[in-house]
C-alpha atoms as a PDB file:
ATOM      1  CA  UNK A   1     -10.152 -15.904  -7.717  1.00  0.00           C
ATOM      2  CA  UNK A   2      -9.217 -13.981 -10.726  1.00  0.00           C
ATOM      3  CA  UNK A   3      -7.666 -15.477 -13.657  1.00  0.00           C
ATOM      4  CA  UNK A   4      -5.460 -12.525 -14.609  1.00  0.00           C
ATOM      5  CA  UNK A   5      -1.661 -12.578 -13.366  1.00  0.00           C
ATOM      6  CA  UNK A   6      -1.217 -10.707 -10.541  1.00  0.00           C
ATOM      7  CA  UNK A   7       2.162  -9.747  -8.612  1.00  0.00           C
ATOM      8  CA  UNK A   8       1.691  -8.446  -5.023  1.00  0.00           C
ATOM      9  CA  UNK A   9       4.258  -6.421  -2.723  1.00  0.00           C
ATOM     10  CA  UNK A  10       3.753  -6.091   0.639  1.00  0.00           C
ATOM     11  CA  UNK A  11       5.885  -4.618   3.486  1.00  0.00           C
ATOM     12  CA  UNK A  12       6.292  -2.228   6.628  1.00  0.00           C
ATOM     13  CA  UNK A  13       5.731   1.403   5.870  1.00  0.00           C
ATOM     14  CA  UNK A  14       8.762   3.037   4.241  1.00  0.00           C
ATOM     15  CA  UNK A  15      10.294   0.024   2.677  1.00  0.00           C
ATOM     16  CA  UNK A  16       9.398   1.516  -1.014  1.00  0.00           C
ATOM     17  CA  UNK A  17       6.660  -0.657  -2.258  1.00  0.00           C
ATOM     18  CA  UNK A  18       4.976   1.960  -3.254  1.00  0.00           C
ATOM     19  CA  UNK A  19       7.080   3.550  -5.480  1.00  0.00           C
ATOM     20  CA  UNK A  20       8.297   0.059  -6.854  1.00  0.00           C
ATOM     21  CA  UNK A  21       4.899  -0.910  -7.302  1.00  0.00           C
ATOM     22  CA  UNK A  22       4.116   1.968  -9.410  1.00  0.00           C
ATOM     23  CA  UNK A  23       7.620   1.540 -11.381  1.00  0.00           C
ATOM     24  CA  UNK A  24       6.858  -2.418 -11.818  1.00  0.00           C
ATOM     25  CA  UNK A  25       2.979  -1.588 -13.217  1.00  0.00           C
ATOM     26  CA  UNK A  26       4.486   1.218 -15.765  1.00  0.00           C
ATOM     27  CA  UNK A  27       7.197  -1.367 -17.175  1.00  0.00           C
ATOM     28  CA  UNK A  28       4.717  -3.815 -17.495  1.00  0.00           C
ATOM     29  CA  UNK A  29       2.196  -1.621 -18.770  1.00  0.00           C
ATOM     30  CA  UNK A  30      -0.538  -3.397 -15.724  1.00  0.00           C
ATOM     31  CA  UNK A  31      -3.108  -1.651 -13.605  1.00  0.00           C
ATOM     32  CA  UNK A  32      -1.920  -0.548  -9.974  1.00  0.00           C
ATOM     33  CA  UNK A  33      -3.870  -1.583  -6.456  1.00  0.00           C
ATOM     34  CA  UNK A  34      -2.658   0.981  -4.194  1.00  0.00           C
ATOM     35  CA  UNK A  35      -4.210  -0.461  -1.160  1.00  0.00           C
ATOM     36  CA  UNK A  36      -2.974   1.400   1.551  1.00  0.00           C
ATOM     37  CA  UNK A  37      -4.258   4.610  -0.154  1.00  0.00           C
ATOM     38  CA  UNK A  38      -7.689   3.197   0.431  1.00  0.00           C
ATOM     39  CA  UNK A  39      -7.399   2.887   3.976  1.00  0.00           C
ATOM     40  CA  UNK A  40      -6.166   6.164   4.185  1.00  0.00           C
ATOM     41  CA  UNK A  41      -8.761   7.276   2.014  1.00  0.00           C
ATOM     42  CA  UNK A  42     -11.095   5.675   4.289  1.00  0.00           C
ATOM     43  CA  UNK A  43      -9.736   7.138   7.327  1.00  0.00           C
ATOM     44  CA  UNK A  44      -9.971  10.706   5.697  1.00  0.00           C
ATOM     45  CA  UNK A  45     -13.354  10.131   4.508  1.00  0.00           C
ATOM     46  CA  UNK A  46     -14.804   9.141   8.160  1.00  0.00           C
ATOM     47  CA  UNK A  47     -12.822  12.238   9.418  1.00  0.00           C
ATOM     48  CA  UNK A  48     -15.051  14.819   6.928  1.00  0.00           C
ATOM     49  CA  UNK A  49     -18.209  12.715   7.780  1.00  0.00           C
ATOM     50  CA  UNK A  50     -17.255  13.015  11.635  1.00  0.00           C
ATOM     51  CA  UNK A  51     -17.085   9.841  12.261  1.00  0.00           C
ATOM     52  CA  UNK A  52     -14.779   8.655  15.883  1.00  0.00           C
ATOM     53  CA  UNK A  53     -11.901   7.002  14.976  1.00  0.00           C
ATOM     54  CA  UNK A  54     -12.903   3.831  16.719  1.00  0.00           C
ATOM     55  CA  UNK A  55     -16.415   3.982  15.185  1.00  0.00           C
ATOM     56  CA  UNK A  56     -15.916  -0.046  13.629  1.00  0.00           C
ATOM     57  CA  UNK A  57     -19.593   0.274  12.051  1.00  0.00           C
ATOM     58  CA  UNK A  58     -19.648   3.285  10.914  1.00  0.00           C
ATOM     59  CA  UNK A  59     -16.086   2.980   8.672  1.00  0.00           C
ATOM     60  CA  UNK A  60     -17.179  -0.207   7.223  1.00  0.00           C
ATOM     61  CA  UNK A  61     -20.332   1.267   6.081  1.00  0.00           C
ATOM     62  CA  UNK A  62     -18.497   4.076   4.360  1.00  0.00           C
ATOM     63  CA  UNK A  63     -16.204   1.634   3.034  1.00  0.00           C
ATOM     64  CA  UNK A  64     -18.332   0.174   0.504  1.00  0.00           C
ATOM     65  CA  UNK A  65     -19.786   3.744  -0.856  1.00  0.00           C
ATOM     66  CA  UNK A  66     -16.512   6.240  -1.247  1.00  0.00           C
ATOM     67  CA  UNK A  67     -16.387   7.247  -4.375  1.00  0.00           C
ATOM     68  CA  UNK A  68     -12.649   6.882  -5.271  1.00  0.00           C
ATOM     69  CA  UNK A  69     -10.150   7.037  -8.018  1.00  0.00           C
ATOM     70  CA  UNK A  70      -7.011   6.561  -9.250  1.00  0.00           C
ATOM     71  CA  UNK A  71      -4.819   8.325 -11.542  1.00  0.00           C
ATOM     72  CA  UNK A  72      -1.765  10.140 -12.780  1.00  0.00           C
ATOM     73  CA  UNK A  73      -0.859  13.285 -14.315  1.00  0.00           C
ATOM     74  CA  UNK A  74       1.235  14.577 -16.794  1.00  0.00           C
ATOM     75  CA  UNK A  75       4.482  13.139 -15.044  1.00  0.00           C
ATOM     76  CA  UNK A  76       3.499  10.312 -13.800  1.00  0.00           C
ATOM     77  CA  UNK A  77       2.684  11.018 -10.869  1.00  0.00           C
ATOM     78  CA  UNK A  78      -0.317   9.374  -8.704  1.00  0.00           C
ATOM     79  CA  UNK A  79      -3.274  11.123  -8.660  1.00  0.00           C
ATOM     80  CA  UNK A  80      -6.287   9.843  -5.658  1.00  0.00           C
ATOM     81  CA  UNK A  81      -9.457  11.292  -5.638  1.00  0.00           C
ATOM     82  CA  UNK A  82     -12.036  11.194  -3.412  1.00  0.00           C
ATOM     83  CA  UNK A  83     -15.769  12.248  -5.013  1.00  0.00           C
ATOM     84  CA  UNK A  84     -14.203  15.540  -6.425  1.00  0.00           C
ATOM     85  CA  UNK A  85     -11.341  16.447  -4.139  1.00  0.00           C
ATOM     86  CA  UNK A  86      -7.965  15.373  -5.370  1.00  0.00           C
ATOM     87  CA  UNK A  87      -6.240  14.264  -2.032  1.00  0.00           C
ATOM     88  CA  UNK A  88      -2.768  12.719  -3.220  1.00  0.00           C
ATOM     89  CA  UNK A  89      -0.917  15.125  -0.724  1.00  0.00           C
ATOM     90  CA  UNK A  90      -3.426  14.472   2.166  1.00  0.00           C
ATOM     91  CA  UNK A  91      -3.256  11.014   2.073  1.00  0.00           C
ATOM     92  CA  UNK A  92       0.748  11.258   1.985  1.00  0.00           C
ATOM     93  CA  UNK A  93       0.848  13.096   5.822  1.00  0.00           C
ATOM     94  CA  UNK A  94       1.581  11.130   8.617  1.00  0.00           C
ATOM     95  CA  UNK A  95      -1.787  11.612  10.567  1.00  0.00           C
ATOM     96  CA  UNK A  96      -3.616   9.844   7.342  1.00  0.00           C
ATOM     97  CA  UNK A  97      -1.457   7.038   7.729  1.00  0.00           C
ATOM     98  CA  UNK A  98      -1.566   6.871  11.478  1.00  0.00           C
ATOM     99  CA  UNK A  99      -5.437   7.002  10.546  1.00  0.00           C
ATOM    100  CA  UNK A 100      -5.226   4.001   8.393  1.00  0.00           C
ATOM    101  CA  UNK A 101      -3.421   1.799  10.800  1.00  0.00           C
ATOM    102  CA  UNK A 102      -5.863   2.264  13.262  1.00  0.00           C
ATOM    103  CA  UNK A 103      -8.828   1.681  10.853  1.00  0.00           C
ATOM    104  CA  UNK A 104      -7.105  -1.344   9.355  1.00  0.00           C
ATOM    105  CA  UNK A 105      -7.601  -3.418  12.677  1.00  0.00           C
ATOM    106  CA  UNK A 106     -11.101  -3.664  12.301  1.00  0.00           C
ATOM    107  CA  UNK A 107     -12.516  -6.592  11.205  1.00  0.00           C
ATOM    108  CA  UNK A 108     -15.440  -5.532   9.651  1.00  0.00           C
ATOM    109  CA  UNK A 109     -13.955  -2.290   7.675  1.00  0.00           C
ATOM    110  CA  UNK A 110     -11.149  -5.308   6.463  1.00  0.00           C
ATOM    111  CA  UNK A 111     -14.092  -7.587   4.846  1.00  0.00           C
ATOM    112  CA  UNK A 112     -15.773  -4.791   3.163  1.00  0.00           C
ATOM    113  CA  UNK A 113     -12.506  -3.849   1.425  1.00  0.00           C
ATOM    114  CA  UNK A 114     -11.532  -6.969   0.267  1.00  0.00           C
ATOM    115  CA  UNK A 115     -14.011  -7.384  -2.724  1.00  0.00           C
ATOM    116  CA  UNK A 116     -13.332  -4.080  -3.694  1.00  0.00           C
ATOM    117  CA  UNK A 117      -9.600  -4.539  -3.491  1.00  0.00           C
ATOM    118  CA  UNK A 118      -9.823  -8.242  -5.909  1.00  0.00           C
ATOM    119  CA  UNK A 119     -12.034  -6.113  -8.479  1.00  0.00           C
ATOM    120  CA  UNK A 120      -8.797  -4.322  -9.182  1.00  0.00           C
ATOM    121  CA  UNK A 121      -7.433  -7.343 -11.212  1.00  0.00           C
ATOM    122  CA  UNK A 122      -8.285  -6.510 -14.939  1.00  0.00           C
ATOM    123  CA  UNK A 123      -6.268  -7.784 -17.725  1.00  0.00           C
ATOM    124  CA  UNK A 124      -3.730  -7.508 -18.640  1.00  0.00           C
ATOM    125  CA  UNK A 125      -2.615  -7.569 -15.113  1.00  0.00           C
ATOM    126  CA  UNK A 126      -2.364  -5.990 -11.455  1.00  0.00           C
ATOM    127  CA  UNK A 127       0.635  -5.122  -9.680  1.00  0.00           C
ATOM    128  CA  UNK A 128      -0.823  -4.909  -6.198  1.00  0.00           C
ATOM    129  CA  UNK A 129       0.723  -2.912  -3.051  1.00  0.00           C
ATOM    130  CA  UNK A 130      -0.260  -3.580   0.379  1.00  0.00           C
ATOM    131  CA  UNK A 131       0.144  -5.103   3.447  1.00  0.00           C
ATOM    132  CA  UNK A 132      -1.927  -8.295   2.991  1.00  0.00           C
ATOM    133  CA  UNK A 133      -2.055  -8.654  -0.628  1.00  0.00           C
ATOM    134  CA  UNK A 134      -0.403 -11.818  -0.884  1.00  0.00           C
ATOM    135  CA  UNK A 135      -1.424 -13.459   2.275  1.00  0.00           C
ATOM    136  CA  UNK A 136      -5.327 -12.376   1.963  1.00  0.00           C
ATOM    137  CA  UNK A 137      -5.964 -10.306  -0.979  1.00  0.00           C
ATOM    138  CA  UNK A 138      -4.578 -12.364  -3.624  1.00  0.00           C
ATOM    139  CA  UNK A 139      -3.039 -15.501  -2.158  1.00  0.00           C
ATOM    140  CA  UNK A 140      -3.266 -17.665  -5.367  1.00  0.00           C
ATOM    141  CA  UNK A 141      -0.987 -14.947  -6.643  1.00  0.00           C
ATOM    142  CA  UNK A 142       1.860 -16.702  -9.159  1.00  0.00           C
ATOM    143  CA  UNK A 143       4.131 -13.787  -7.399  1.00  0.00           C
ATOM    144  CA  UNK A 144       4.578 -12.389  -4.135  1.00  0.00           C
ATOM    145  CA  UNK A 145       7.284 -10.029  -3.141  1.00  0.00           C
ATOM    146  CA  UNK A 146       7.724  -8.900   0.324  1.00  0.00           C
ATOM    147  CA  UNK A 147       9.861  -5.788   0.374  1.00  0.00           C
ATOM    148  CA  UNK A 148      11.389  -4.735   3.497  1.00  0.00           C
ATOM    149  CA  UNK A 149      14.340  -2.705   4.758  1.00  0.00           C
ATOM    150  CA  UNK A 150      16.138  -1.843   8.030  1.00  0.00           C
ATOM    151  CA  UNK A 151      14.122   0.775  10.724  1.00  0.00           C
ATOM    152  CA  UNK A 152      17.038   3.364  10.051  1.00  0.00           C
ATOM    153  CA  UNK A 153      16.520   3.579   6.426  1.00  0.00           C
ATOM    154  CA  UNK A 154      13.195   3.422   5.860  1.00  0.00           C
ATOM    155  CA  UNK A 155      12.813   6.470   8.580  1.00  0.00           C
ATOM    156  CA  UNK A 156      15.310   8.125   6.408  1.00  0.00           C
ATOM    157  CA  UNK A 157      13.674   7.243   3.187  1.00  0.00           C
ATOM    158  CA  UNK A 158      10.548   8.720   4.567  1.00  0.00           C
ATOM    159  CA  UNK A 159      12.021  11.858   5.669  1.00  0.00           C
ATOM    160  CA  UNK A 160      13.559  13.028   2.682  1.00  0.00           C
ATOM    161  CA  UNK A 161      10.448  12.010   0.703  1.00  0.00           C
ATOM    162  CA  UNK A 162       7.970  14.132   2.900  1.00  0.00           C
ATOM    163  CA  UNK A 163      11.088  16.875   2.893  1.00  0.00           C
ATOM    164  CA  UNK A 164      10.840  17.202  -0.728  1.00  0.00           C
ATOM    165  CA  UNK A 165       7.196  16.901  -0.712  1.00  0.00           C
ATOM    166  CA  UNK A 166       7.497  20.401   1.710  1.00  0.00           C
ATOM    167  CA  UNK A 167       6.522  18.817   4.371  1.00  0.00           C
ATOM    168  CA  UNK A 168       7.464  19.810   7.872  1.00  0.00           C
ATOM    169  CA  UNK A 169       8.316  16.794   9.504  1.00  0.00           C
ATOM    170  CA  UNK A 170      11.176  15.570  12.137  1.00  0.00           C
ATOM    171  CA  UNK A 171      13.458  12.325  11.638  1.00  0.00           C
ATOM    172  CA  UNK A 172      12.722  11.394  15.594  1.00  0.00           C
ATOM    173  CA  UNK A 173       9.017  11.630  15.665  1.00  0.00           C
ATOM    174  CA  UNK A 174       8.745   9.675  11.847  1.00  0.00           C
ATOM    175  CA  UNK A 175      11.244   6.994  13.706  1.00  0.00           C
ATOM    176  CA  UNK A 176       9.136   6.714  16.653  1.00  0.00           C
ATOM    177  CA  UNK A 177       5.797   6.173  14.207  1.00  0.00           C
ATOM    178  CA  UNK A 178       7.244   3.861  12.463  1.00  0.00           C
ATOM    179  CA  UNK A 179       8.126   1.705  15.622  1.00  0.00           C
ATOM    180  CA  UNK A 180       4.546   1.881  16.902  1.00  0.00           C
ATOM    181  CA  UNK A 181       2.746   1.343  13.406  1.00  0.00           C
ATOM    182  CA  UNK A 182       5.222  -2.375  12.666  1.00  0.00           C
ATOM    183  CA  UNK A 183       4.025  -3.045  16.177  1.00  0.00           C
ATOM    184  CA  UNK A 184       0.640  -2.548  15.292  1.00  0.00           C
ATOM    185  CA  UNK A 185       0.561  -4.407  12.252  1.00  0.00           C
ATOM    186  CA  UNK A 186       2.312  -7.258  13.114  1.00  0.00           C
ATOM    187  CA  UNK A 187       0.418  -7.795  16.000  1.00  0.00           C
ATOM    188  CA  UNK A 188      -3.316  -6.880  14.935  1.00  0.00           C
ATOM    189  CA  UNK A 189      -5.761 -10.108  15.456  1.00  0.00           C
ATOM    190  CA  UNK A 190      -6.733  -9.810  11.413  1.00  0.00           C
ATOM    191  CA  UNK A 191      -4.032  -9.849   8.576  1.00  0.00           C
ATOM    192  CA  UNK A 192      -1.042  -9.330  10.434  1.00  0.00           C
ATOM    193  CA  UNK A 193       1.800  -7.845   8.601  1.00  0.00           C
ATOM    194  CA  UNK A 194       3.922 -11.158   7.441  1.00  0.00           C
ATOM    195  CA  UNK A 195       4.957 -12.630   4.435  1.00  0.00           C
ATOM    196  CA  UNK A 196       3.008 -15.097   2.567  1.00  0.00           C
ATOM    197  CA  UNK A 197       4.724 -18.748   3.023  1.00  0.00           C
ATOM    198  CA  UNK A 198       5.461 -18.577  -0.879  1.00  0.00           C
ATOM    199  CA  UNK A 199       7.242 -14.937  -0.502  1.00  0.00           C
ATOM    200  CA  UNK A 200       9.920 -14.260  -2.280  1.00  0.00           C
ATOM    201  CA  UNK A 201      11.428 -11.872   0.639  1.00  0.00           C
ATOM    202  CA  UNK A 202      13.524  -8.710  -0.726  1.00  0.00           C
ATOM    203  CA  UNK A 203      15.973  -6.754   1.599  1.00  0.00           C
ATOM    204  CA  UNK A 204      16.070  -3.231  -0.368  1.00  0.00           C
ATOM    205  CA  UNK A 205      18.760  -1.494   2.239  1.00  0.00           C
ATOM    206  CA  UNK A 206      21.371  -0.032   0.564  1.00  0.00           C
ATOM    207  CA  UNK A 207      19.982  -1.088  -2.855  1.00  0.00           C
ATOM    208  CA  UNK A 208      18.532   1.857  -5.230  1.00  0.00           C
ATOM    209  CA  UNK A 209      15.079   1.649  -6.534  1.00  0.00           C
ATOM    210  CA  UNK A 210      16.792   0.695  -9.988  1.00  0.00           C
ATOM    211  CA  UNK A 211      18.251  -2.372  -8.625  1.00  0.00           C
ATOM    212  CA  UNK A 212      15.236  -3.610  -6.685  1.00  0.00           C
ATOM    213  CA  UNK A 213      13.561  -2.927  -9.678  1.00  0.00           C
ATOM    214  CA  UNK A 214      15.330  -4.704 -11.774  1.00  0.00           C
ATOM    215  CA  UNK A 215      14.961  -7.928  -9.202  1.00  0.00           C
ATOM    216  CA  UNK A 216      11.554  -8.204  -9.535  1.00  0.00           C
ATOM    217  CA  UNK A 217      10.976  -7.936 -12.735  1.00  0.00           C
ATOM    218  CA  UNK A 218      13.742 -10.705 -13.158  1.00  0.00           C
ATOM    219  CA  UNK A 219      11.204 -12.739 -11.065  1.00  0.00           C
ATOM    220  CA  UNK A 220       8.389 -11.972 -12.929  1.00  0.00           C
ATOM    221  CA  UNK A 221       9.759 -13.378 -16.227  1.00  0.00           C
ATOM    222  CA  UNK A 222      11.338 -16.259 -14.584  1.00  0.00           C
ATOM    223  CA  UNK A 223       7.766 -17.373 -13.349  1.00  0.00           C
ATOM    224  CA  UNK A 224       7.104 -15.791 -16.783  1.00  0.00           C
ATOM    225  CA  UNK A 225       4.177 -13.420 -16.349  1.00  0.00           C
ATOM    226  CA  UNK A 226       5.410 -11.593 -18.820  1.00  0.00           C
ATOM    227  CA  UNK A 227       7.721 -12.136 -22.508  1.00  0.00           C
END
């Protein structure tokens, strides 16, 4: 394993560990693992190849060769790429997401990711976002959050962020995937969604982003990764 400090959030979908992770790596001025992005982007990619969703082989073969990027624009926003198409917004829809759930139950798509995913940690540090990151990824990890918060709100949190991403998208149906994808991951055969024994576990209902925020990074310097 890596010698360079790495903090890892994991969670159900919606819970915000995305947008905390990116928050946490700017403050800290560390690189970002956005690991569900690669599933997605990996579920996208085997759609414009025509690949079947179920096609196990075939996904972890295009696993190792995608040609992906990350990066942000002028406000800070994050930019994905995938060979020459920038496909933040694509990868943000529901039917990417429901794509990478399905492709992150097989086994062999899992293994070829994981290198890829611990090349990620470059000084002077990784802030990394998943759903395995501290269990799998990066279990020697000197941090581990995992970041949940209740079904209600993170539907809700999800809505109004594909709302005001203009998105058409209904409260019910986002309510309903959400049920069936924590089913899913908690209860797939490899990496189940759960939090590392050593977890520091963070209920974010009802708190802002500022405040959860503001609680990891007071972890962080207490296990001092950072001055």
């Amino acid at each position: 394993m890596s010698s360079v400090p790495v903090l890892t959030i994991d969670g159900p979908s919606g819970s915000g560990k995305g947008t905390l992770a990116r928050r946490v790596a700017e403050k800290l001025g560390w690189n970002l693992l956005d690991s569900g992005a690669l599933y997605r982007l990996l579920a996208l990619a085997g759609s414009r190849y025509g690949l079947e969703p179920h096609d196990e082989a075939g996904h972890a073969a295009l696993a190792g060769t995608m040609n992906i990027r990350f990066s942000g624009d002028a406000s800070g926003e994050e930019q994905i790429w995938l060979g020459n198409d920038e496909v933040s917004r694509e990868l943000r829809t529901e039917t990417a997401g429901e794509g990478a759930s399905r492709v992150a139950v097989m086994p062999s798509v899992r293994a070829a990711l994981t290198e890829r995913q611990r090349q990620f940690a470059q000084e002077p540090g990784l802030v990394a976002d998943g759903r395995d990151m501290g269990t799998v990824i990066f279990p020697d990890a000197p941090l581990k959050i995992f970041l949940t918060a209740s079904a209600e709100e993170r539907a809700s949190r999800r809505y109004k962020q594909l709302k005001g991403k203009g998105f058409d998208v209904s409260l019910a149906a986002l309510s309903q995937e959400l049920a069936e994808r924590d089913h899913r991951d908690a209860n797939r055969a490899v990496s189940p969604l759960k939090p590392a024994d050593d977890a520091e576990l963070l209920d974010s209902t009802g708190l802002s982003i500022e405040q959860v925020e503001q609680a990891v990074l007071a972890l962080a310097k207490a296990r001092q990764l950072f001055r």
